[in-house]
Protein backbone atom coordinates (compact mmCIF):
# COMPACT_ATOMS: atom_id res chain seq x y z
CA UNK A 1 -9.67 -14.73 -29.26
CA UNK A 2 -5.89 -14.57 -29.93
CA UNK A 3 -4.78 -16.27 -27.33
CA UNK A 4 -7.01 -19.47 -27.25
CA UNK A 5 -4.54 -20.00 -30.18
CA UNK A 6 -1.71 -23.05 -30.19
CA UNK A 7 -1.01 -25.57 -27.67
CA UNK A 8 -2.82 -25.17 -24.05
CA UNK A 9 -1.77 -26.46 -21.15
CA UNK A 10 -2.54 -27.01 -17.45
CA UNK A 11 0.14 -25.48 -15.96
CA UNK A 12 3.15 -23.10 -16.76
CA UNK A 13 6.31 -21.84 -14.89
CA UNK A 14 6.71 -18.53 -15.50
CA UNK A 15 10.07 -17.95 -13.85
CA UNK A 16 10.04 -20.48 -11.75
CA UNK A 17 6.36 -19.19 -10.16
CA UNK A 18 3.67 -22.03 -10.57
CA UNK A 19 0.58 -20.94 -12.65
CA UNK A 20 -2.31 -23.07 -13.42
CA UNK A 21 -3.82 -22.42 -17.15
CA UNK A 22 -7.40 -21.68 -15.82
CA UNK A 23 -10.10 -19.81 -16.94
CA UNK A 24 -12.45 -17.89 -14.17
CA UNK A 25 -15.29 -20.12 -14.42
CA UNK A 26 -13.13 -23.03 -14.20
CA UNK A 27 -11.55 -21.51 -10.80
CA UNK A 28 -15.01 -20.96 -9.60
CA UNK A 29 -16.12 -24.29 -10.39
CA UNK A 30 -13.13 -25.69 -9.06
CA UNK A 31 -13.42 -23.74 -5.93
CA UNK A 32 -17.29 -24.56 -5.29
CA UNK A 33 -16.37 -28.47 -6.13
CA UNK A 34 -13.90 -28.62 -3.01
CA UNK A 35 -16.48 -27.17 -0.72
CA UNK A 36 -18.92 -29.43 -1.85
CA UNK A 37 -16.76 -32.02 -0.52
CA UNK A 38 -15.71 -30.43 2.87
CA UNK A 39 -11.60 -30.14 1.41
CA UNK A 40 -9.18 -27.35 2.31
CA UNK A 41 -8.61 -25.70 -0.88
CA UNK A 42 -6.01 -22.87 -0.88
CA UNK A 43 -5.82 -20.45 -3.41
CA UNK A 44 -2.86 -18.04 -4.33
CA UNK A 45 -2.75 -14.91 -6.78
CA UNK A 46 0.77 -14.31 -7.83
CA UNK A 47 0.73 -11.29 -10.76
CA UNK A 48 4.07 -9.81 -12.50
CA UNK A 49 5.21 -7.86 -9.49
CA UNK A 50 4.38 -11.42 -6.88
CA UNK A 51 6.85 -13.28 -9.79
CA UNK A 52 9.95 -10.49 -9.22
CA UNK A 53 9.74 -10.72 -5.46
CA UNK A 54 10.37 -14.39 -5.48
CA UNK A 55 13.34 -13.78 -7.94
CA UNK A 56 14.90 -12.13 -4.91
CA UNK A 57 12.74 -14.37 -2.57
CA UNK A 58 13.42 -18.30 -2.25
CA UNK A 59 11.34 -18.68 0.52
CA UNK A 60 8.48 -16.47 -0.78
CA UNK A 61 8.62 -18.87 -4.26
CA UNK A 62 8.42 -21.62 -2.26
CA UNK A 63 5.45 -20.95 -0.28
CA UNK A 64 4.05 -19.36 -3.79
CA UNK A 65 4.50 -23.08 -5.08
CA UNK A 66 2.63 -25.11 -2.82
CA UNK A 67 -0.60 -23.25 -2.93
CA UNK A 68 -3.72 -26.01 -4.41
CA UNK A 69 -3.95 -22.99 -7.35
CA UNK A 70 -2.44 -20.45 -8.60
CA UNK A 71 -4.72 -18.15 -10.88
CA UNK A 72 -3.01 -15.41 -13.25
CA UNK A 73 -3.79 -12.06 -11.74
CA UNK A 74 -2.07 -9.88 -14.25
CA UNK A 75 -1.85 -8.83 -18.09
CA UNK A 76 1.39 -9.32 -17.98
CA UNK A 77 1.15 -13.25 -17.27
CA UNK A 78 -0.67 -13.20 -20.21
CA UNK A 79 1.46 -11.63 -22.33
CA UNK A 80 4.26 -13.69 -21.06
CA UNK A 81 2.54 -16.75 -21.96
CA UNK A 82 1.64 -15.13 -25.44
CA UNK A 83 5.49 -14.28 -26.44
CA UNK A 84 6.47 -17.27 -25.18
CA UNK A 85 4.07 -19.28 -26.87
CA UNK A 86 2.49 -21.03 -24.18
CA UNK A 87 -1.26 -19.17 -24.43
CA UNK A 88 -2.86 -18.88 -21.02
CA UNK A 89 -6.57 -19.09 -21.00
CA UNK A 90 -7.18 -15.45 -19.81
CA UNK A 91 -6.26 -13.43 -16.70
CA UNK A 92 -7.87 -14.60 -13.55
CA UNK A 93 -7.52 -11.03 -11.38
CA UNK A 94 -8.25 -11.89 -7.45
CA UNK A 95 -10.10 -9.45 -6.89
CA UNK A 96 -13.00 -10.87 -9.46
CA UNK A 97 -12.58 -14.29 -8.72
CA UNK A 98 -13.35 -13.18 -4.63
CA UNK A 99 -16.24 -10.91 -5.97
CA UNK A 100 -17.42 -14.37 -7.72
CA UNK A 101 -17.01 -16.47 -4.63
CA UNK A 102 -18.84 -13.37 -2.80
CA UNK A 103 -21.50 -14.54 -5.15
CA UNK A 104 -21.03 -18.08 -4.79
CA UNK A 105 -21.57 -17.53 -0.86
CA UNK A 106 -25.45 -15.57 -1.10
CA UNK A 107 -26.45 -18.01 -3.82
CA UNK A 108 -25.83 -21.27 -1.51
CA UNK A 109 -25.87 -20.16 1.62
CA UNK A 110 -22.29 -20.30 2.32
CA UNK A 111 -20.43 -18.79 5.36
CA UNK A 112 -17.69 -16.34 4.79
CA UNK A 113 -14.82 -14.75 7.31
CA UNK A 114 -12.63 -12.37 6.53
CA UNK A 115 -9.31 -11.13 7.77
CA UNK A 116 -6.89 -8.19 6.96
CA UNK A 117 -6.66 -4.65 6.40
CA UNK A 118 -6.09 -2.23 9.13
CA UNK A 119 -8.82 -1.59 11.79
CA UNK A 120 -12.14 -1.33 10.31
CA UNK A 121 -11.33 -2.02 6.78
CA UNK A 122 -12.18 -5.60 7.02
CA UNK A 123 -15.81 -4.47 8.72
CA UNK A 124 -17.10 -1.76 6.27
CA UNK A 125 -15.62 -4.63 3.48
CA UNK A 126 -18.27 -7.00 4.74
CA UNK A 127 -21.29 -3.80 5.61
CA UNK A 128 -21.22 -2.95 1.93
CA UNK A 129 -21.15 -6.63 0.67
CA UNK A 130 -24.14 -7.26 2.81
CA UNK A 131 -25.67 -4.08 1.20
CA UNK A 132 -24.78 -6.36 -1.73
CA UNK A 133 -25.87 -9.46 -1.35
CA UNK A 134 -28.36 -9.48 1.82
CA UNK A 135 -28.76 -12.11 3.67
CA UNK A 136 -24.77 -13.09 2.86
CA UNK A 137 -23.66 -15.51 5.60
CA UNK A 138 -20.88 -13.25 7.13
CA UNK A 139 -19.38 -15.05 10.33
CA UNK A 140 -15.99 -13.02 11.13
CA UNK A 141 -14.13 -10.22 10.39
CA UNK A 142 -10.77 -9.12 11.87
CA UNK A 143 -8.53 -6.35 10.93
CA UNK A 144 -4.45 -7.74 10.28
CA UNK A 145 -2.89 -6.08 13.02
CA UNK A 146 -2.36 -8.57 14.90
CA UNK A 147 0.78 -10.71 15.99
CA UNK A 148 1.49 -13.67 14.13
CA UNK A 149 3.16 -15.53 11.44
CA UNK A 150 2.78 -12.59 8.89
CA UNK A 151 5.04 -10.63 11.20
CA UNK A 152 7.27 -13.24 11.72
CA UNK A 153 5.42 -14.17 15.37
CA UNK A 154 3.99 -17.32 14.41
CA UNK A 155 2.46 -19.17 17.38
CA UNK A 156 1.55 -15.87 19.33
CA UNK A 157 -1.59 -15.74 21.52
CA UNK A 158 -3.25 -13.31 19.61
CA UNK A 159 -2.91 -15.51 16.16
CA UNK A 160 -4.16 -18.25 18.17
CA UNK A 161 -7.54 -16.64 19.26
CA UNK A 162 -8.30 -15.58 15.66
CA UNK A 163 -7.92 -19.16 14.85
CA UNK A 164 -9.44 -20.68 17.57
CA UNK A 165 -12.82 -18.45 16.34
CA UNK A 166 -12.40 -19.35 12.83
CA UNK A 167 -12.22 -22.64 13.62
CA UNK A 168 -15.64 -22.07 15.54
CA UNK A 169 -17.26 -20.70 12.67
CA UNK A 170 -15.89 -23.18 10.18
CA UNK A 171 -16.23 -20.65 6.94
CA UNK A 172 -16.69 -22.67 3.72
CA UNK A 173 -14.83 -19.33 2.55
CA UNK A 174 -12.20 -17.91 4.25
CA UNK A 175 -10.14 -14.01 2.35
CA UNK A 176 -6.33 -13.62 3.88
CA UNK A 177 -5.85 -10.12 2.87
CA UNK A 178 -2.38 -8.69 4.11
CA UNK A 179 -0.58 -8.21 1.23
CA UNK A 180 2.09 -10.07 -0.79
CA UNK A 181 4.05 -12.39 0.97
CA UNK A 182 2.66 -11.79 4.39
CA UNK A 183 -0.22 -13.79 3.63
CA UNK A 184 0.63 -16.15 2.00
CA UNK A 185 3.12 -16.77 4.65
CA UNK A 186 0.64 -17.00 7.18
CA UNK A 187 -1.65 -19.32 5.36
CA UNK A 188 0.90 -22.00 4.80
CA UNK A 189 2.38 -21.14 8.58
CA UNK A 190 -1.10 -22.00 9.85
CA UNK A 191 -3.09 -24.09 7.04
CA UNK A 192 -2.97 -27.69 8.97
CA UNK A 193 -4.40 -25.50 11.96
CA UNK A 194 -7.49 -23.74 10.03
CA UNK A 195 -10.66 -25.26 9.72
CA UNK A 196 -12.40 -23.68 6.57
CA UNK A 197 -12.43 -24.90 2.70
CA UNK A 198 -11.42 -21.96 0.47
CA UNK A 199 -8.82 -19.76 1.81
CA UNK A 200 -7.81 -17.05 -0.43
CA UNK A 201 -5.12 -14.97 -0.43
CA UNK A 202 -6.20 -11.48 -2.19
CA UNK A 203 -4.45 -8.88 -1.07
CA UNK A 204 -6.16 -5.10 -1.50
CA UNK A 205 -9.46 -7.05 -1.98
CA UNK A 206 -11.04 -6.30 1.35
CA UNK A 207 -9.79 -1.99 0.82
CA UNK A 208 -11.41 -2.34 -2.69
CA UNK A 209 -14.55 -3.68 -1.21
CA UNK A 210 -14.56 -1.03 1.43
CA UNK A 211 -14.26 1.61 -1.33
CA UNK A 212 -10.87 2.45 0.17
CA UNK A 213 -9.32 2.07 -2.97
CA UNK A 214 -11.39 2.90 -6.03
CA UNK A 215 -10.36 -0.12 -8.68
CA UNK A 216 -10.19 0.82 -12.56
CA UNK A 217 -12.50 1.71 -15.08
CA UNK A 218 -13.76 -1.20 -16.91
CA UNK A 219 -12.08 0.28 -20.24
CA UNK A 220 -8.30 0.31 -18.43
CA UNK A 221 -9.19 -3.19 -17.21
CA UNK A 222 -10.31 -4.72 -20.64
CA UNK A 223 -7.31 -2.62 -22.27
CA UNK A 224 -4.42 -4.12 -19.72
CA UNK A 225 -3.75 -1.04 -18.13
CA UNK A 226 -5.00 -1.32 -14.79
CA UNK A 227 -1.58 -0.41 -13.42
CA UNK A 228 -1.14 2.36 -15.64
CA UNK A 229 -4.82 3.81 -13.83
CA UNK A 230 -3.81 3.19 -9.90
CA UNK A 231 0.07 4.53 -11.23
CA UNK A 232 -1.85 8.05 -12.30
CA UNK A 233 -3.91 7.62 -9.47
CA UNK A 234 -0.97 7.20 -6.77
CA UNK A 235 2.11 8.06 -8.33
CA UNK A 236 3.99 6.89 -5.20
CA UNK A 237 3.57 3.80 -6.68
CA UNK A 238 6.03 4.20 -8.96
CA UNK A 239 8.84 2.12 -7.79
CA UNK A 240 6.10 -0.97 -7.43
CA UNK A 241 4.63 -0.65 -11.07
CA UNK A 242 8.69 -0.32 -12.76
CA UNK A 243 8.53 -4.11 -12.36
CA UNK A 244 5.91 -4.69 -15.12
CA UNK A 245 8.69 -3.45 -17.87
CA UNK A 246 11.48 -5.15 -16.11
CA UNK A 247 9.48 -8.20 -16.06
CA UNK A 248 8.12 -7.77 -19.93
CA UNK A 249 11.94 -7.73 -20.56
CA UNK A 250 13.14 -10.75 -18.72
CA UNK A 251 10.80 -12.60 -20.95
CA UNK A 252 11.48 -11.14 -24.19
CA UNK A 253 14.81 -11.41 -24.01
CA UNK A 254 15.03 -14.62 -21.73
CA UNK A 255 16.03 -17.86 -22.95
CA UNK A 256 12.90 -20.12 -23.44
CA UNK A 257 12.64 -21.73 -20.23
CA UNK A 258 11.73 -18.45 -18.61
CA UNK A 259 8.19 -19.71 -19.47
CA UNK A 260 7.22 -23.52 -19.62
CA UNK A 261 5.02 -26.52 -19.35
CA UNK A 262 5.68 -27.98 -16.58
C-alpha cells in the first residue's frame, strides 16, 4: 500500500490540528482498552473542512487539541500527509469507527447513550441499531435541542438533567452528535462532569444511522470521493465541500511545516 511507505509516526500537525497516526483497529483497540479500565477516553474527528474552521477558529483548535485522540476522518488528511511526506496509516472516517464501537457494545455487553440530532433522530438511530445488533445495551437517547454549552448556555438546567441521567446510566460508550464545533465544545465544557468512558464526537453519525442521510457507495468511499457523492447528492453543499481544494492547496503550496511530526 503506497502510503505505508517512509517514515511513520505517532502524531502529525496538520496545520496546527493534532492528528494521531492510527489505524482503525488500533483506535478500536485503543478505545476498548480504556473501558476495560473504567478511564474517560474522549475521542475527536477533525477532517479537511474541521482543519479550515480552526484556521479562522482559535478557540475551536484549541478544544480540537486536547481531545485523548484525534482519528483522520478524511482523504484529504491522507493526502496531506502523502505530499508532505509524513504517510498516515489510513483514514479513520467517524462514522466507521462508531459503527465498530456499535459492534464493540453487542459483542461485550456494553451500554451505549446517545445524544444529538433533532427530535427523533437520535431514537430511530438507536431502533434500527437494535434491529442490528439485538440485544445492544441502549440506555439513553436525547435529541440536541436542548440548552447548553453547544449554544453557548453552558450550566443551564436543561444540560444539567441530561447529565445528571447519563451519569445514572454510566455508558461505557457515550456519541455527541451536534455537529462541528458545537460538540466538541460541549464535551470539553462538560467532560470533568460526565460519567461514561468513550465519548465520541461524530457528527451526522446518528442521521446516517437513522437513514436520514444515505452515506456513499462503497466504490466513492474506497475511491476518495465521498464528498464529491453527498456534493451531487445536495448541491447546497457547495460552499462546505470548496474547502477540500482550498485545503489541497494550502498544503501543496505551503511551506513544510504545514504538516509535521510533532
Amino acid at each position: 500500500m503506497g502510503l505505508m511507505k517512509g517514515k511513520q509516526m505517532d502524531k502529525l500537525s496538520i496545520m496546527g490540528v493534532r492528528i494521531d497516526n492510527i489505524s482503525m483497529d488500533e483506535a478500536l483497540k485503543l478505545a476498548e482498552k480504556k473501558i476495560d479500565n473504567d478511564e474517560k477516553f474522549i475521542i475527536y474527528t477533525p477532517n479537511t473542512e474541521i482543519i479550515m474552521m480552526c484556521q479562522k477558529d482559535e478557540e475551536f483548535l484549541k478544544i480540537i487539541n486536547k481531545s485523548d485522540l484525534n482519528v483522520p476522518d478524511g482523504v484529504g488528511l491522507i493526502y496531506a500527509g502523502k505530499i508532505k511526506k509524513h504517510p498516515l496509516k489510513e483514514k479513520v472516517a467517524g462514522y466507521d469507527l462508531s459503527v465498530k464501537l456499535l459492534k464493540l457494545a453487542h459483542e461485550k455487553g456494553l451500554k451505549l447513550y446517545v445524544v444529538g440530532g433533532k427530535p427523533g433522530v437520535a431514537e430511530a438511530a438507536m431502533k434500527n441499531v437494535q434491529n442490528s445488533y439485538p440485544g445492544i445495551k441502549i440506555v439513553g437517547a436525547m435529541h440536541g435541542y436542548f440548552k447548553g454549552a453547544h449554544l453557548g448556555q453552558g450550566g443551564h438546567e436543561e444540560e444539567l438533567e441530561l447529565i445528571e441521567d447519563i451519569n445514572k446510566q454510566k455508558p461505557h460508550i457515550l456519541f455527541v452528535g451536534f455537529g462541528a464545533k458545537k460538540q466538541e465544545q460541549w464535551i470539553e465544557y462538560n467532560k470533568d462532569l460526565l460519567k461514561a468512558n468513550v465519548i465520541i464526537g461524530n457528527g451526522g453519525t446518528l442521521d446516517g444511522l437513522a437513514g436520514f442521510v444515505k452515506r456513499a457507495p462503497d466504490i466513492f468511499i474506497k475511491l476518495g470521493l465521498e464528498w464529491f457523492y453527498r456534493l451531487i447528492r445536495e448541491p447546497k453543499r457547495i460552499k462546505r465541500q470548496i474547502v477540500l481544494p482550498v485545503f489541497m492547496l494550502k498544503v501543496i503550496f505551503g511551506n513544510k511545516d504545514i504538516v509535521r511530526e510533532i
